[in-house]
C-alpha atoms as a PDB file:
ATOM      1  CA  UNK A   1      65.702 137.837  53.484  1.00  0.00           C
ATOM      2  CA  UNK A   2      67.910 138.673  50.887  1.00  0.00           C
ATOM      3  CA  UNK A   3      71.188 136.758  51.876  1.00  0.00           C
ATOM      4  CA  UNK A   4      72.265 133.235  50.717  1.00  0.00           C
ATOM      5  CA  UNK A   5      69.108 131.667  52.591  1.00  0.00           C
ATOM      6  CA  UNK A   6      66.673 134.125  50.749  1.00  0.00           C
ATOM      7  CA  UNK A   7      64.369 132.641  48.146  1.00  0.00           C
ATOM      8  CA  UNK A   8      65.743 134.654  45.521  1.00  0.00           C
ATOM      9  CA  UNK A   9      69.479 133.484  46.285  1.00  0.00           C
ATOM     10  CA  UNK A  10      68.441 129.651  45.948  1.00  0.00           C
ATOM     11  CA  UNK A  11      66.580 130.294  42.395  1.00  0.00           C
ATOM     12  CA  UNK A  12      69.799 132.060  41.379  1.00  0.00           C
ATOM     13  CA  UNK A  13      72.095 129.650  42.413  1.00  0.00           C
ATOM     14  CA  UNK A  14      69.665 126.369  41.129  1.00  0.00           C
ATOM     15  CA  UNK A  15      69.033 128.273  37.796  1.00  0.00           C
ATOM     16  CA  UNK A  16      73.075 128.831  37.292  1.00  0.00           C
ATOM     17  CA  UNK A  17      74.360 125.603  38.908  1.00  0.00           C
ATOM     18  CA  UNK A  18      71.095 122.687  38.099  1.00  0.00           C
ATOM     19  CA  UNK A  19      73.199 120.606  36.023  1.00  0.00           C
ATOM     20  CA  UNK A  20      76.422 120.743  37.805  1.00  0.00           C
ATOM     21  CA  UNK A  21      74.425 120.039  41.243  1.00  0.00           C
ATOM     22  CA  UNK A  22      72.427 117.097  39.206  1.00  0.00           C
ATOM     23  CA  UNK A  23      75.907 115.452  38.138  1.00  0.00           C
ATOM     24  CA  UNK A  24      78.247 115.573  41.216  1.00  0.00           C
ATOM     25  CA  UNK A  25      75.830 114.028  43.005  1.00  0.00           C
ATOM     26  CA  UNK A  26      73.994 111.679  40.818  1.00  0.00           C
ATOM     27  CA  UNK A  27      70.324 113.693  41.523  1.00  0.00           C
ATOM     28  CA  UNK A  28      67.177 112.726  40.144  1.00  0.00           C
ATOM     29  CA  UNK A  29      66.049 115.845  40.732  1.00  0.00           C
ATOM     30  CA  UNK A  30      66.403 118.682  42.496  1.00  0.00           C
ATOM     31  CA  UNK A  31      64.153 121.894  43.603  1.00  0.00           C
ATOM     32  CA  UNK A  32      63.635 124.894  46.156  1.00  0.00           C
ATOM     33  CA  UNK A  33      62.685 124.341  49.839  1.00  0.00           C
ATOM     34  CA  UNK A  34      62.317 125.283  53.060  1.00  0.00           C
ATOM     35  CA  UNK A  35      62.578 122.769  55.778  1.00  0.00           C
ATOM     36  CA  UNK A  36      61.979 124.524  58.448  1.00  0.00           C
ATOM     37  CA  UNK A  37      59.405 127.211  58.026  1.00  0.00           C
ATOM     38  CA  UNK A  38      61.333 129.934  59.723  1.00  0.00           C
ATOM     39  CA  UNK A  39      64.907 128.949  58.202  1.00  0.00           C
ATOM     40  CA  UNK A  40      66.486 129.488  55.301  1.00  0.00           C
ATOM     41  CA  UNK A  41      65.514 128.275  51.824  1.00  0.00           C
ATOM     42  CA  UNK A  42      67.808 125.331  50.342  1.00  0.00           C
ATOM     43  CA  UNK A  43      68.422 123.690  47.558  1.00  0.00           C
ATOM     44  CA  UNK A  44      66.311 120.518  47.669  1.00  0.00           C
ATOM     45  CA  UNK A  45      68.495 117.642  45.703  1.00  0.00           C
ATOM     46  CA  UNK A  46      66.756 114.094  45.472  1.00  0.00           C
ATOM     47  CA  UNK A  47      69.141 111.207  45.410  1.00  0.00           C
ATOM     48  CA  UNK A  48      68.093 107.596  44.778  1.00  0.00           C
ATOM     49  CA  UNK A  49      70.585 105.744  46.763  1.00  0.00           C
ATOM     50  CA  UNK A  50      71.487 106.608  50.340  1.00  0.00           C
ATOM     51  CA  UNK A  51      75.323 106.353  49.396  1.00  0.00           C
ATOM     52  CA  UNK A  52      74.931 109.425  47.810  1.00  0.00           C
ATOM     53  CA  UNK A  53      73.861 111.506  50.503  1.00  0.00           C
ATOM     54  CA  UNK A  54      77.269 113.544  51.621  1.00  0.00           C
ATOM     55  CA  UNK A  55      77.588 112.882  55.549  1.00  0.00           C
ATOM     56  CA  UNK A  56      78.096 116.167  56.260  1.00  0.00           C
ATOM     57  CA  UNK A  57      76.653 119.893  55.092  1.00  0.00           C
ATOM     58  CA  UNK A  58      76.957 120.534  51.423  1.00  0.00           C
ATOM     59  CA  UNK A  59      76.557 124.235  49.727  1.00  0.00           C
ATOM     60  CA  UNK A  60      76.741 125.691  46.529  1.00  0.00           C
ATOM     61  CA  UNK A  61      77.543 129.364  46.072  1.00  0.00           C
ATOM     62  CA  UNK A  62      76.547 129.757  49.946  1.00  0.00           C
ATOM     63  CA  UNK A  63      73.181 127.988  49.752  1.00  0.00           C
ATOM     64  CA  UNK A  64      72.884 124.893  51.086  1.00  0.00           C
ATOM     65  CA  UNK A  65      71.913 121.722  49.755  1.00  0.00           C
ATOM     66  CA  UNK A  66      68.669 119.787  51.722  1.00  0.00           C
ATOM     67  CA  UNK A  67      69.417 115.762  50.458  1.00  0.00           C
ATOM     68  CA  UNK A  68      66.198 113.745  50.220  1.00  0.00           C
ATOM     69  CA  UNK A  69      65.939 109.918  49.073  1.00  0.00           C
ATOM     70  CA  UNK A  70      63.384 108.614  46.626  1.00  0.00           C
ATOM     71  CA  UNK A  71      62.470 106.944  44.459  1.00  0.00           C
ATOM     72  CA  UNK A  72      63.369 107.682  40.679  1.00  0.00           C
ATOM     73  CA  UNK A  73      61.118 109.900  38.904  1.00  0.00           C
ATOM     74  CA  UNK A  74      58.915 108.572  36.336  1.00  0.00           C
ATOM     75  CA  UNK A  75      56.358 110.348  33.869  1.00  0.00           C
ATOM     76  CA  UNK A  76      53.120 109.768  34.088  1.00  0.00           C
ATOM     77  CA  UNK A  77      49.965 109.681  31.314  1.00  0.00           C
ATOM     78  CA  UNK A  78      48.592 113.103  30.342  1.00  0.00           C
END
């Protein structure tokens, strides 16, 4: 696949875009994924509050964004 659902078009666009993704929506993180095993890879963004999931499809640069709530992410001991 080498469209906007290929692997390498969803490192692209997360390596270019991380920080503008992780501030517009207030992420905690964010990663690569594939939901569905024969879809498209997205751009995995994890949001702490479900008021900051968009309610309807979200893309950046054609890829689109997979919103998942959590928990915020904390270091743990080496």
């Amino acid at each position: 696949m080498t469209g906007a659902g290929s692997l390498d078009a969803a490192r692209r666009v997360l390596a270019a875009r991380r920080a503008d993704i992780v501030r517009r929506y207030s992420a905690s993180g964010t990663g690569i994924g594939r939901p569905d095993p024969t879809g498209p890879y997205v751009i995995t963004v994890y949001v702490t509050d479900p008021a900051l999931v968009p309610n309807g499809p979200e893309r950046v640069d054609g890829v689109h964004l997979h919103f998942v709530l959590t928990g915020p992410f904390r270091a743990g001991p080496r």
